[in-house]
N, C-alpha and C. Protein backbone atom coordinates (compact mmCIF):
# COMPACT_ATOMS: atom_id res chain seq x y z
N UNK A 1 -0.65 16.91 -0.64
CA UNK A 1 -1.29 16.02 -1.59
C UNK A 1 -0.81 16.35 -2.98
N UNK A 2 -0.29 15.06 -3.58
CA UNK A 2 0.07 15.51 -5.28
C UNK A 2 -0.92 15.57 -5.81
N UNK A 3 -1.33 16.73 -6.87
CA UNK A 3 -2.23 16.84 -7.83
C UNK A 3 -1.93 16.42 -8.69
N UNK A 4 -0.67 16.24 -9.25
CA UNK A 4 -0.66 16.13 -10.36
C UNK A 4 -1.28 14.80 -11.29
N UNK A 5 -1.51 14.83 -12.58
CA UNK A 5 -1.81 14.07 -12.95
C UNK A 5 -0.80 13.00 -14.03
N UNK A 6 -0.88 11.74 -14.75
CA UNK A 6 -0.37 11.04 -15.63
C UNK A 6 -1.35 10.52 -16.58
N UNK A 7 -1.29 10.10 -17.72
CA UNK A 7 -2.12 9.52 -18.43
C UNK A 7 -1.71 7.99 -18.41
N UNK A 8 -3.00 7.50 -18.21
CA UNK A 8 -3.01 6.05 -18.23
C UNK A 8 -3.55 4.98 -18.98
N UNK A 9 -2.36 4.15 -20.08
CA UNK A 9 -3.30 3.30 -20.81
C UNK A 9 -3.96 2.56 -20.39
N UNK A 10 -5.06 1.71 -20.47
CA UNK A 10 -5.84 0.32 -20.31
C UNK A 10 -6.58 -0.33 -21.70
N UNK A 11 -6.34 -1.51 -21.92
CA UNK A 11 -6.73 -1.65 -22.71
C UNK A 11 -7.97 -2.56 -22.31
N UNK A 12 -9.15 -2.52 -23.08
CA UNK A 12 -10.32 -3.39 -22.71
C UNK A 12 -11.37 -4.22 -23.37
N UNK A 13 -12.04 -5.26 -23.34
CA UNK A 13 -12.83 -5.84 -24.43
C UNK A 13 -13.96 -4.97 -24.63
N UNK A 14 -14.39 -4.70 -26.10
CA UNK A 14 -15.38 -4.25 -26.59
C UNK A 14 -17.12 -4.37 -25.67
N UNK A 15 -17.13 -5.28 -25.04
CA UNK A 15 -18.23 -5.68 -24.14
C UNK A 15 -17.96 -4.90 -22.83
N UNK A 16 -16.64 -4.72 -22.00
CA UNK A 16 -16.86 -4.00 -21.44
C UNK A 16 -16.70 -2.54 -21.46
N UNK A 17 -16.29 -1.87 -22.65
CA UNK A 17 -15.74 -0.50 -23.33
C UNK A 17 -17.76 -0.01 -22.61
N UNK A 18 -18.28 -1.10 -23.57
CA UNK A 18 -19.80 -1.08 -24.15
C UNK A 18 -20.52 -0.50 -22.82
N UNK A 19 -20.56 -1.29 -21.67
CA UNK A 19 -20.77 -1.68 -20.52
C UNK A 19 -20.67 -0.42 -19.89
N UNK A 20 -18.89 0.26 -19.83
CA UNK A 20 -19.06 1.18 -19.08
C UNK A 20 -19.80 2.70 -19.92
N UNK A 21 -19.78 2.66 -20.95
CA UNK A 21 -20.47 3.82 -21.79
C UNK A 21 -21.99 3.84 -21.23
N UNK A 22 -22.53 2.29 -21.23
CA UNK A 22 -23.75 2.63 -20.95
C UNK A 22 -23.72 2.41 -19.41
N UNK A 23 -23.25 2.60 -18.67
CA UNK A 23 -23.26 3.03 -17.33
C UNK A 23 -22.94 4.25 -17.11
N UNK A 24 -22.06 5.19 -18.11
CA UNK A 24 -21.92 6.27 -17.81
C UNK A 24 -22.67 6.95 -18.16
N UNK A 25 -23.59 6.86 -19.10
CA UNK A 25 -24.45 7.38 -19.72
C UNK A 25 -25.64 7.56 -18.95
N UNK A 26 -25.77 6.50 -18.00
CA UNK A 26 -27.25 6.38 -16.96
C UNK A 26 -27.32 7.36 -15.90
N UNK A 27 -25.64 7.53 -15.79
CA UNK A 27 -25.39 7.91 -14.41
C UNK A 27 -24.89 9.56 -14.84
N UNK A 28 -25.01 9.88 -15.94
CA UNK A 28 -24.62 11.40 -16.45
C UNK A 28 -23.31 11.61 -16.09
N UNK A 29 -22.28 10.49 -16.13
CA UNK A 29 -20.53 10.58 -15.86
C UNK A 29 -20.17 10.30 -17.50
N UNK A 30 -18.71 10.40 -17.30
CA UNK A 30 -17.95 10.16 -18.78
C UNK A 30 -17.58 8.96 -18.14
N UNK A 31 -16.74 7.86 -19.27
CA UNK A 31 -16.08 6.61 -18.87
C UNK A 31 -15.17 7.43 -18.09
N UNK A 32 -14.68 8.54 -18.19
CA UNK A 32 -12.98 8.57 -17.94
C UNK A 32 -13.01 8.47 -16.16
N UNK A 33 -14.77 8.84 -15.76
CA UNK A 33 -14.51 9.14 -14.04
C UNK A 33 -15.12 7.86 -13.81
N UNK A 34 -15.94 6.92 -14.60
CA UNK A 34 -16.39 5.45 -14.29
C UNK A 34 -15.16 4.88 -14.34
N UNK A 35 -14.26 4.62 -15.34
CA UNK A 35 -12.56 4.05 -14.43
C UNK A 35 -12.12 4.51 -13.96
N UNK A 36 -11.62 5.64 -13.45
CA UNK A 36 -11.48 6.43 -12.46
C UNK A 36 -12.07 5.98 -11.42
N UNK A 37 -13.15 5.71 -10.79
CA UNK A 37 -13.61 5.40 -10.23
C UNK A 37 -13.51 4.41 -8.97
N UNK A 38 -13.32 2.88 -10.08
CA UNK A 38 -13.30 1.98 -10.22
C UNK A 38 -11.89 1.79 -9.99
N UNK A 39 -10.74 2.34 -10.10
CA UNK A 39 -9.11 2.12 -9.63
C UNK A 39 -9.43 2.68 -9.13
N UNK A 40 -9.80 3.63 -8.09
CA UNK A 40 -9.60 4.59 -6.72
C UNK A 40 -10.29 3.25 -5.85
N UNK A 41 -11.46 2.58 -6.10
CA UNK A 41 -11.88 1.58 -5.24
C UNK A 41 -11.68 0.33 -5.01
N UNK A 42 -10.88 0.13 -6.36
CA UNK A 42 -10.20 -1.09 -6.13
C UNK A 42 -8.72 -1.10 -4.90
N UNK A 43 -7.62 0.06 -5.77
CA UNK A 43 -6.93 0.45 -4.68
C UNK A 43 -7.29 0.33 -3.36
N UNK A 44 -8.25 1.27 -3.10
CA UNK A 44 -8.53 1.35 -1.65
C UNK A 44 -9.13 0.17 -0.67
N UNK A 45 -9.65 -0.54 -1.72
CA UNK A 45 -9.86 -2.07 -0.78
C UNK A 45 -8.78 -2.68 -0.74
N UNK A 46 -7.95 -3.17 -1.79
CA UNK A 46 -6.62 -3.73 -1.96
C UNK A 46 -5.71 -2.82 -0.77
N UNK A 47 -5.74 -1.99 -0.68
CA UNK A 47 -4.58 -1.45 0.54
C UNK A 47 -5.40 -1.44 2.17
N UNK A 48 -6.14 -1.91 2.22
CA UNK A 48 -7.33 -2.02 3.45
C UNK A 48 -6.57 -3.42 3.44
N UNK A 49 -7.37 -4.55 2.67
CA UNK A 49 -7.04 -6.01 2.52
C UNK A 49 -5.40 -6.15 2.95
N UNK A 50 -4.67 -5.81 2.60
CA UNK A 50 -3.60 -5.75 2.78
C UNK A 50 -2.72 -5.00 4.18
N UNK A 51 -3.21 -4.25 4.56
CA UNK A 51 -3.52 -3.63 6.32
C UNK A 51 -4.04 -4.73 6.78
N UNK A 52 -4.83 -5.62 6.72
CA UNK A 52 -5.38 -6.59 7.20
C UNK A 52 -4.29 -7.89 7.56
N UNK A 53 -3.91 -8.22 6.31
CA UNK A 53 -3.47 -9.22 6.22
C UNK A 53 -1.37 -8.73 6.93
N UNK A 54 -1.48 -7.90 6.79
CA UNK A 54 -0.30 -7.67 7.28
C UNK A 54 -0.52 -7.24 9.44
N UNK A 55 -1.39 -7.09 9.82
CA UNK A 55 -1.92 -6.90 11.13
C UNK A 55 -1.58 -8.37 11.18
N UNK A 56 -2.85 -9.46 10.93
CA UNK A 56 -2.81 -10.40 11.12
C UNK A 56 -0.67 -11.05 11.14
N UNK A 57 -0.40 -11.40 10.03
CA UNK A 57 0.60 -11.13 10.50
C UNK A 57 1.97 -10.96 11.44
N UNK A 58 1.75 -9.81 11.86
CA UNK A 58 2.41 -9.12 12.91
C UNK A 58 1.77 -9.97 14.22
N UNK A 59 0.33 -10.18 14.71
CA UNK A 59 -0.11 -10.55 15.18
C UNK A 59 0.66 -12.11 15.62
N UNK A 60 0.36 -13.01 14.10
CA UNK A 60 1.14 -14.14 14.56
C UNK A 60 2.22 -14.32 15.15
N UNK A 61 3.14 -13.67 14.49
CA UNK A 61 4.36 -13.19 15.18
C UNK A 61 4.66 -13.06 16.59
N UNK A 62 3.62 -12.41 17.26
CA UNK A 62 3.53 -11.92 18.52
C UNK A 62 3.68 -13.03 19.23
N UNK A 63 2.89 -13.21 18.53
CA UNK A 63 1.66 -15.18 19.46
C UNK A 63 3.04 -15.84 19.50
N UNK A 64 3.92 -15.97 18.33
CA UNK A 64 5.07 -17.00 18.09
C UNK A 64 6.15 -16.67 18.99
N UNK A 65 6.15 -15.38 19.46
CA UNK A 65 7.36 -15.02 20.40
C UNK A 65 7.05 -14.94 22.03
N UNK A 66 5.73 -14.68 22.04
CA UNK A 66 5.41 -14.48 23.45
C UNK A 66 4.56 -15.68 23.94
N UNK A 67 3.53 -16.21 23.07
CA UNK A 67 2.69 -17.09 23.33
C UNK A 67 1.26 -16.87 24.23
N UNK A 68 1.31 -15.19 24.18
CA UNK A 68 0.20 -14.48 25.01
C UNK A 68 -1.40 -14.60 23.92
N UNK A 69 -1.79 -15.02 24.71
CA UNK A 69 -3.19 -15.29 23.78
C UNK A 69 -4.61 -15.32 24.70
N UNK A 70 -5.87 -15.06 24.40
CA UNK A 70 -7.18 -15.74 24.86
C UNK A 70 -7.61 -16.86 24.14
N UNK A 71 -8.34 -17.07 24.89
CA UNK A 71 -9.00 -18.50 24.02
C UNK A 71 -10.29 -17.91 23.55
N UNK A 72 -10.81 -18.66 22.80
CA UNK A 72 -11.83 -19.25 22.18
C UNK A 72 -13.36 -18.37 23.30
N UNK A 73 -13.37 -19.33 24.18
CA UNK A 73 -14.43 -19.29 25.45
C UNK A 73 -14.19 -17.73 25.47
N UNK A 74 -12.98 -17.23 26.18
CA UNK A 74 -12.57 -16.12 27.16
C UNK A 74 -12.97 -14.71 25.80
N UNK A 75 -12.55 -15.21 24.66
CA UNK A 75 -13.55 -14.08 23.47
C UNK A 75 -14.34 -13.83 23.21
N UNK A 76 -14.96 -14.79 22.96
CA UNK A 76 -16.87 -15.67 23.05
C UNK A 76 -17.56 -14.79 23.90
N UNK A 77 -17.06 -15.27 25.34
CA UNK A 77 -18.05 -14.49 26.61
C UNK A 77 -17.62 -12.97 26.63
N UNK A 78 -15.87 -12.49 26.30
CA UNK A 78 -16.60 -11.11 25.79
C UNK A 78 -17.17 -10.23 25.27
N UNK A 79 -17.41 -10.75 24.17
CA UNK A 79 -18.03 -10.35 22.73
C UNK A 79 -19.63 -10.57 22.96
N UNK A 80 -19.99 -11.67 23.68
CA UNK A 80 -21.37 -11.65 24.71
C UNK A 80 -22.32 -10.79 25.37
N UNK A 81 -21.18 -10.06 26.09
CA UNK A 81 -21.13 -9.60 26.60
C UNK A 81 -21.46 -7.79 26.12
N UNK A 82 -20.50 -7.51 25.28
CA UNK A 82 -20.30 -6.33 24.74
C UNK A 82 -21.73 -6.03 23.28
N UNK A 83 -22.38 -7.44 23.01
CA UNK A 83 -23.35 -7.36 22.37
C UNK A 83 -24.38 -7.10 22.71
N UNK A 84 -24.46 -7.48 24.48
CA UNK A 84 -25.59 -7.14 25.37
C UNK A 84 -25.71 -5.69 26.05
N UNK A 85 -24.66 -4.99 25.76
CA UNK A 85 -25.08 -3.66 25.79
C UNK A 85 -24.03 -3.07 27.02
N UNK A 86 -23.30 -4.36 27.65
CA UNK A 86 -22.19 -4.24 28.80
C UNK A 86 -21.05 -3.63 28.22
N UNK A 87 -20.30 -2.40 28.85
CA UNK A 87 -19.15 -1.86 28.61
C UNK A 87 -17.84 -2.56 29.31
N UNK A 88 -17.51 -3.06 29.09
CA UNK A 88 -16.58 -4.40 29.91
C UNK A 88 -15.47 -4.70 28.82
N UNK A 89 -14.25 -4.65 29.48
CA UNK A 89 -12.70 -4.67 29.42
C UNK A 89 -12.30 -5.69 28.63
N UNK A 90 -11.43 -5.87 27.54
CA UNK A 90 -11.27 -7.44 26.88
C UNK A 90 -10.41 -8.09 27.94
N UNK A 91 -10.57 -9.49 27.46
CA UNK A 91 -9.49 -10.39 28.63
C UNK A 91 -8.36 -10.28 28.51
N UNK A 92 -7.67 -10.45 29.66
CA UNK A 92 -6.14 -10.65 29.96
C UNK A 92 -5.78 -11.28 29.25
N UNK A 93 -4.89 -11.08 28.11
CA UNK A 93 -3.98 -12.06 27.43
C UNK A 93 -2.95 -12.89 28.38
N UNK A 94 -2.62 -14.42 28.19
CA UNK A 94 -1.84 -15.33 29.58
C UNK A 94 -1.28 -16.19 27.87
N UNK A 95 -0.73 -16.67 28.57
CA UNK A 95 0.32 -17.76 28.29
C UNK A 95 -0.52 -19.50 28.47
C-alpha cells in the first residue's frame, strides 16, 4: 500500500467552504478529513458503479456471442423460491 501523500487543490464556493466547517465542527473533524472523506467515498462508489457497469457489459457480450440466457419466468420462480427460504440451484442457461 502507498502511503505516500500529495497535496491537493480544490477550489470551492464560500457556502460550501461554510457548510463543511460547520460540519466539521459538529462532528469534532477538521475540513481537511471532511474532504477527505468525501473523495475516498465518492471514489469508491464511482469504481463499484463502474464494476457494475462494466460486468453488465461483458455480460451483454456473452448474450451477443452465445445467446445463452434465462428468461424472465425461469428468474422470477428462482428468486421465489430462494426468498422462501429454499436453497435451490439457478437455472440452466439455453439458447
Amino acid at each position: 500500500m502507498n502511503t505516500a501523500t500529495a497535496p491537493l487543490a480544490v477550489k470551492v464556493g464560500q457556502d460550501l467552504k461554510d457548510r463543511m466547517k460547520s460540519l466539521a465542527k459538529v462532528q469534532h473533524r477538521s475540513t481537511h478529513w471532511i474532504m477527505l472523506e468525501a473523495i475516498r467515498q465518492y471514489v469508491c462508489r464511482e469504481e463499484k458503479r463502474e464494476t457494475y457497469r462494466q460486468d453488465g457489459i461483458k455480460a451483454w457480450n456473452e448474450y451477443q456471442a452465445t445467446g445463452l440466457h434465462v428468461t424472465l419466468e425461469e428468474a422470477d420462480t428462482w428468486l421465489a423460491k430462494l426468498e422462501a427460504g429454499q436453497d435451490v440451484e439457478p437455472p440452466e442457461c439455453h439458447v
